[in-house]
N, C-alpha and C. Protein backbone atom coordinates (compact mmCIF):
# COMPACT_ATOMS: atom_id res chain seq x y z
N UNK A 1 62.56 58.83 -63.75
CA UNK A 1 61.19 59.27 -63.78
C UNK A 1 60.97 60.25 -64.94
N UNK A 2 61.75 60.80 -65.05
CA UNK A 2 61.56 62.10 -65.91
C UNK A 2 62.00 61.57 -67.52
N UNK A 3 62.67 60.37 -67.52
CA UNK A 3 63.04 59.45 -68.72
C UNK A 3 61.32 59.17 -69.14
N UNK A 4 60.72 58.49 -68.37
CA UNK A 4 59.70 57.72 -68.52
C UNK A 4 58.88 58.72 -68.87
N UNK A 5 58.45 60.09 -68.53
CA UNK A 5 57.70 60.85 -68.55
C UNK A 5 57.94 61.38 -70.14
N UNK A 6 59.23 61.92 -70.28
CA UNK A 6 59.81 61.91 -71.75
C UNK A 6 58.93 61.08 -72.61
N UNK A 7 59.40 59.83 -72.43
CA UNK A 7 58.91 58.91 -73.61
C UNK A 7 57.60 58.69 -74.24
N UNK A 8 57.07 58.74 -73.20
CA UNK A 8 55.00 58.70 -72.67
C UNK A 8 54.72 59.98 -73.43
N UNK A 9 55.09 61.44 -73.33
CA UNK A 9 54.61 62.27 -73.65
C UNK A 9 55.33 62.50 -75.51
N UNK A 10 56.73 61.47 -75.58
CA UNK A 10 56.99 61.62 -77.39
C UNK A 10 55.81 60.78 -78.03
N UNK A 11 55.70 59.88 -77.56
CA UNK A 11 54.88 58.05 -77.75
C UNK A 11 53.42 59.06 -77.88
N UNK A 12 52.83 59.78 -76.94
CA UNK A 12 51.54 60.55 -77.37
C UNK A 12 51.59 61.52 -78.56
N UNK A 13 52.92 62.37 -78.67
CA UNK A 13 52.71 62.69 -79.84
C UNK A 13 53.03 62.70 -81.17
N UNK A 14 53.42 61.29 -80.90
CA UNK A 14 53.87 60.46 -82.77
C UNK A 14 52.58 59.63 -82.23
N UNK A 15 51.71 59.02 -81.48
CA UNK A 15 50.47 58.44 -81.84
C UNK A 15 49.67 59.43 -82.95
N UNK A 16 49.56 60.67 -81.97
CA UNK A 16 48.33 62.24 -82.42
C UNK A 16 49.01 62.56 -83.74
N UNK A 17 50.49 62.87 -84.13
CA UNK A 17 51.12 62.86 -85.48
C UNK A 17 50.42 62.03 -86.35
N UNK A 18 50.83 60.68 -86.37
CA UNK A 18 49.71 59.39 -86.63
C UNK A 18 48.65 59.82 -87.37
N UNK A 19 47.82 59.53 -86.40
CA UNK A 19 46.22 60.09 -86.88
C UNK A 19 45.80 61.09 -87.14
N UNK A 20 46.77 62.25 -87.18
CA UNK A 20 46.07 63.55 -87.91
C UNK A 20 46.96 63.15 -89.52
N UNK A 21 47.99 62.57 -89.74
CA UNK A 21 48.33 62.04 -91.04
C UNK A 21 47.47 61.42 -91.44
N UNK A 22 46.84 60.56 -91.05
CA UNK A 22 45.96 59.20 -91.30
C UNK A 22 44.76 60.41 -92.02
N UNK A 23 44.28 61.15 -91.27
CA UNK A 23 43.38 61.63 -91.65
C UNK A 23 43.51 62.60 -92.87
N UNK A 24 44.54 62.95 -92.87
CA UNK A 24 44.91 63.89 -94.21
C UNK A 24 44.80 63.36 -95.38
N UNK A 25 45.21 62.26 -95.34
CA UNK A 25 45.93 61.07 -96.46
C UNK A 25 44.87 60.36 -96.78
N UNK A 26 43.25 60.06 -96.24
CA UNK A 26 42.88 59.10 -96.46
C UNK A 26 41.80 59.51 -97.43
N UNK A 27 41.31 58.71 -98.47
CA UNK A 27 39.86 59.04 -99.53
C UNK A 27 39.27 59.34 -99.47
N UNK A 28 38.30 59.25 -97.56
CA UNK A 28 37.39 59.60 -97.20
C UNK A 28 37.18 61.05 -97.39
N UNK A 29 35.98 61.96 -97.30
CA UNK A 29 35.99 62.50 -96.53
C UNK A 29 36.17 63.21 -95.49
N UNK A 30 36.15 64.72 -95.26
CA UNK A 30 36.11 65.25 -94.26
C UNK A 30 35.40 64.73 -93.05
N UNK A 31 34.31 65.32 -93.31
CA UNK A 31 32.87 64.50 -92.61
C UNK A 31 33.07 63.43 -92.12
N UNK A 32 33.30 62.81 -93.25
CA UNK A 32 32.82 61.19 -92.78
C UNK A 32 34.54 60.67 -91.78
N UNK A 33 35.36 61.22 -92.07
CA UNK A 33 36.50 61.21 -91.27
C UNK A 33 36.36 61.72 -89.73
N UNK A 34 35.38 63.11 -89.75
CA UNK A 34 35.31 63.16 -88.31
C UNK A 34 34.11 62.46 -87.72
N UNK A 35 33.23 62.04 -88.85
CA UNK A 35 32.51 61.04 -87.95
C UNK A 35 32.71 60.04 -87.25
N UNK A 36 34.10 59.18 -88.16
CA UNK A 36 34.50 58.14 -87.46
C UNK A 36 35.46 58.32 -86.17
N UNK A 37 36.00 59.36 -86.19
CA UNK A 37 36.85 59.43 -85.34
C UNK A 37 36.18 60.09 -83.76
N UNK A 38 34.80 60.91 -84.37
CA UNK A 38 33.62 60.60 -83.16
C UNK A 38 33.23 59.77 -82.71
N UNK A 39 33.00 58.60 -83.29
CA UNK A 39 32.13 57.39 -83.22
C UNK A 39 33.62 56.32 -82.22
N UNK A 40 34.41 56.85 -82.72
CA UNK A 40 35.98 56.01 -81.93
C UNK A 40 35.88 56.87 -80.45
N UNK A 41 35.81 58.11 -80.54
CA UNK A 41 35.81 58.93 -79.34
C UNK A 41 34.88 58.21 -78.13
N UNK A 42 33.58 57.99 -79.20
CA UNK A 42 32.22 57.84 -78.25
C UNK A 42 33.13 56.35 -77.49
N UNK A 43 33.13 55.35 -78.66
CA UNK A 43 33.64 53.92 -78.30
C UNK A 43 34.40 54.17 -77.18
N UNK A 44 35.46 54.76 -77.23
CA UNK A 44 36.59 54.68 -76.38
C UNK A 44 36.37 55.03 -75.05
N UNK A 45 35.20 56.18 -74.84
CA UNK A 45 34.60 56.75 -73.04
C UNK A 45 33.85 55.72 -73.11
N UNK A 46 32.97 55.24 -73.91
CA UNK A 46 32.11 54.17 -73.14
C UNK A 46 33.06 52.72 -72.62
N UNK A 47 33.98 52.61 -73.22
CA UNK A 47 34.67 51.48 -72.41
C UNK A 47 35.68 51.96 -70.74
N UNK A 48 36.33 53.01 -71.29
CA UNK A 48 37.02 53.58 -70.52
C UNK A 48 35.90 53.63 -69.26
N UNK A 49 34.59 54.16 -69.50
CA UNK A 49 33.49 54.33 -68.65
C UNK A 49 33.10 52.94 -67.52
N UNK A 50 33.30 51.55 -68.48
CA UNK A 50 32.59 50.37 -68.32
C UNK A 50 33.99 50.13 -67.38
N UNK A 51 34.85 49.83 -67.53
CA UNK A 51 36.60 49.84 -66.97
C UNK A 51 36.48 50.65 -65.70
N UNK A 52 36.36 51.82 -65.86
CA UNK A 52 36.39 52.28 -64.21
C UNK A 52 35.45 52.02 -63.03
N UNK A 53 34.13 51.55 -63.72
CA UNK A 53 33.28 50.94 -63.26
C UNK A 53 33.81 49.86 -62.13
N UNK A 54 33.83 48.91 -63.25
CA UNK A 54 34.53 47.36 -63.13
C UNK A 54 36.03 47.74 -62.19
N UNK A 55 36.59 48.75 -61.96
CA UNK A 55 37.74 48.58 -61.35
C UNK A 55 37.57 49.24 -59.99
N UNK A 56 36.28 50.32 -60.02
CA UNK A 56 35.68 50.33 -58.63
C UNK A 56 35.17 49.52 -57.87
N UNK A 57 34.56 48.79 -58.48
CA UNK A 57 33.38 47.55 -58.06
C UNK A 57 34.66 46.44 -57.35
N UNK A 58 35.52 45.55 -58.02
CA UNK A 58 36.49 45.08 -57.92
C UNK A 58 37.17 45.32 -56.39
N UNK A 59 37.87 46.80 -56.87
CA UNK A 59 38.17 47.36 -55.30
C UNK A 59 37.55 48.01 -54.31
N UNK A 60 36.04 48.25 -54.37
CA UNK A 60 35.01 47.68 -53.09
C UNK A 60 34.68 46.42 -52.98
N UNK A 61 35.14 45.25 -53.25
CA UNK A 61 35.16 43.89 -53.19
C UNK A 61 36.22 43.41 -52.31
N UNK A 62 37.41 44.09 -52.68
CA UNK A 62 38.82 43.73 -52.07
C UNK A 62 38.95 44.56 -50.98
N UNK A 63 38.58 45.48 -50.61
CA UNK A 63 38.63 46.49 -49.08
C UNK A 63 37.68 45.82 -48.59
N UNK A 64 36.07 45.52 -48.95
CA UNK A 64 35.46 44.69 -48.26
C UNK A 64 36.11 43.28 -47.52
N UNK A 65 36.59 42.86 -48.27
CA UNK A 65 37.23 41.76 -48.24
C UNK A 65 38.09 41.67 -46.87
N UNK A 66 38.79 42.81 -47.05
CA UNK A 66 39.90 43.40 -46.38
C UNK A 66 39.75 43.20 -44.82
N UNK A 67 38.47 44.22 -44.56
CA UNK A 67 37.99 44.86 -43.58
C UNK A 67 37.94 43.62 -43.14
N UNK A 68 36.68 42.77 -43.70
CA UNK A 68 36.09 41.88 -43.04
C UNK A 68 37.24 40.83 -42.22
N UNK A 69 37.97 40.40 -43.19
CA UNK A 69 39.21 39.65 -42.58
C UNK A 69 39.98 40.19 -41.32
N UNK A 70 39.94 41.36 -41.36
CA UNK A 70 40.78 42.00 -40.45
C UNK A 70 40.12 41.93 -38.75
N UNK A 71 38.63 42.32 -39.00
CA UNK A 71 37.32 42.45 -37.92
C UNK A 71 37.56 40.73 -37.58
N UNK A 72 37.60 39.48 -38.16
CA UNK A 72 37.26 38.26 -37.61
C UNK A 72 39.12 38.09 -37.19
N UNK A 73 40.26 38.61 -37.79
CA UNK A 73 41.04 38.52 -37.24
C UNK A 73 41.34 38.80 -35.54
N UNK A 74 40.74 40.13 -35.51
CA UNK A 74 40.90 40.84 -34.26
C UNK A 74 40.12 39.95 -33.31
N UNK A 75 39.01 39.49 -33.94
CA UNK A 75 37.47 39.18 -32.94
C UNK A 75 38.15 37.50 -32.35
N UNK A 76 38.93 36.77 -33.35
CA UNK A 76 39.79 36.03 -33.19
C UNK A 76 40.53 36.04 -31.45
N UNK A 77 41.11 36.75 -32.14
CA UNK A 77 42.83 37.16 -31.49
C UNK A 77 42.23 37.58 -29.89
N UNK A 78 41.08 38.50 -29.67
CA UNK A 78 40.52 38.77 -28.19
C UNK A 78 39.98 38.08 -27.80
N UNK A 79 39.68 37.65 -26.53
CA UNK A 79 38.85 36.75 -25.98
C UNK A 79 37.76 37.21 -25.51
N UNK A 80 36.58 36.73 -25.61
CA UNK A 80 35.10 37.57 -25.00
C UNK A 80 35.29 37.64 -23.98
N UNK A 81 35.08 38.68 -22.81
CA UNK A 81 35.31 39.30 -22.02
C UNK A 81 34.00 38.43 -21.03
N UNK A 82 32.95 38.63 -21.67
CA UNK A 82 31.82 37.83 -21.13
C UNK A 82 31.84 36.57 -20.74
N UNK A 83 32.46 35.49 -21.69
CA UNK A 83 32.79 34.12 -21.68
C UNK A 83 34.29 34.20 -20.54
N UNK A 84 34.76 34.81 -20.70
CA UNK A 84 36.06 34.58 -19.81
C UNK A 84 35.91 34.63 -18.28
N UNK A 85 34.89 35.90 -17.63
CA UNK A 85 34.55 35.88 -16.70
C UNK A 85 33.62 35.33 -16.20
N UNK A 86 32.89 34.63 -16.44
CA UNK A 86 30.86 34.04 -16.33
C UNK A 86 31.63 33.10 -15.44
N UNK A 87 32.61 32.23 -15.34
CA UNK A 87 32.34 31.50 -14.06
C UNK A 87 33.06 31.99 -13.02
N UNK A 88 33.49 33.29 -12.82
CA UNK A 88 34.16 33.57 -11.34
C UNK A 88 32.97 33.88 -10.43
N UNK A 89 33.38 33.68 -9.45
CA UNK A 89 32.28 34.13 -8.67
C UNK A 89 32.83 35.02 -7.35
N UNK A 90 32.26 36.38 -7.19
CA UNK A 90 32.92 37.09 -6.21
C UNK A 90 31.77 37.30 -4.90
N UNK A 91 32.01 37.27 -3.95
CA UNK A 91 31.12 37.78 -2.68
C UNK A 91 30.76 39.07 -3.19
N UNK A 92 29.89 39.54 -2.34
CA UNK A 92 29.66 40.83 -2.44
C UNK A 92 30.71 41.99 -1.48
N UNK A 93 31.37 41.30 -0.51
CA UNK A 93 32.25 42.01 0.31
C UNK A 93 33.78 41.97 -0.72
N UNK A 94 33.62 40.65 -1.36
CA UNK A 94 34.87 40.66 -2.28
C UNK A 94 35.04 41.88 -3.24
N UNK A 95 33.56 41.98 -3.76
CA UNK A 95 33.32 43.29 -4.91
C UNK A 95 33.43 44.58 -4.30
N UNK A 96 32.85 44.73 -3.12
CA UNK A 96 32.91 45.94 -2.92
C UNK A 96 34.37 46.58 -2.44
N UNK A 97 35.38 45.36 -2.08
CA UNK A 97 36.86 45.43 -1.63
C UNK A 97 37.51 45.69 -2.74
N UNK A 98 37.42 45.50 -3.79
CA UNK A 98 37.73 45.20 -5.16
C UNK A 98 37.87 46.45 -5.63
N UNK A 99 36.60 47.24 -5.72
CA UNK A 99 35.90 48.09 -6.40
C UNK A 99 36.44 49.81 -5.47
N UNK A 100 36.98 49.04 -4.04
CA UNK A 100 37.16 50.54 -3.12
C UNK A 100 38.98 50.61 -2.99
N UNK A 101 38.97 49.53 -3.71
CA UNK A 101 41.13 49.42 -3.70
C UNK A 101 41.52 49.48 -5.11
N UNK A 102 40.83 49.52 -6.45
CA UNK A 102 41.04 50.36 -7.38
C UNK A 102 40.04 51.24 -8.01
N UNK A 103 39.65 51.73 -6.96
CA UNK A 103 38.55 52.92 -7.68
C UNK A 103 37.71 52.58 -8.17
């Protein structure tokens, strides 16, 4: 873990090395160097933006999904309580025997 964490955090800063070279070195402009690299900034939250979107939406699709499967699983698996009993038929001395020998 701590390998991986290593690498991720050298890999970020020989990217940032990178592009602050890039920027030293290049013909442009100051200005116009941090404009672009604003204009990359802006680019980059608006996708990053559109992405988390899309990956919320996605996984309220798939928990929906989830749930629902799970609710017709269960609703499945029990038997209606209503349908199971509708044709017994008890006296009324049966019920009230019933009803006084378990409470």
């Amino acid at each position: 873990m701590k390998r991986g964490i290593g690498t991720l955090l050298f890999g970020a800063a020989a990217f940032t090395g990178g592009i602050v070279a890039g920027l030293f070195l290049t013909p442009k402009s100051r200005k116009e160097n941090l404009r672009w690299v604003k204009d990359q900034t802006n680019e980059t939250k608006e996708w990053l933006e559109s992405q988390s979107r899309k990956i919320k939406e996605d996984s309220e699709k798939r928990i929906d999904r989830f749930s629902k499967g799970i609710k017709k699983s269960l609703k499945d698996s029990l038997p209606d309580l209503y349908e199971a009993t509708e044709d017994l038929d008890f006296t009324e001395e049966e019920e009230i025997e019933e009803i006084t020998k378990n409470g």
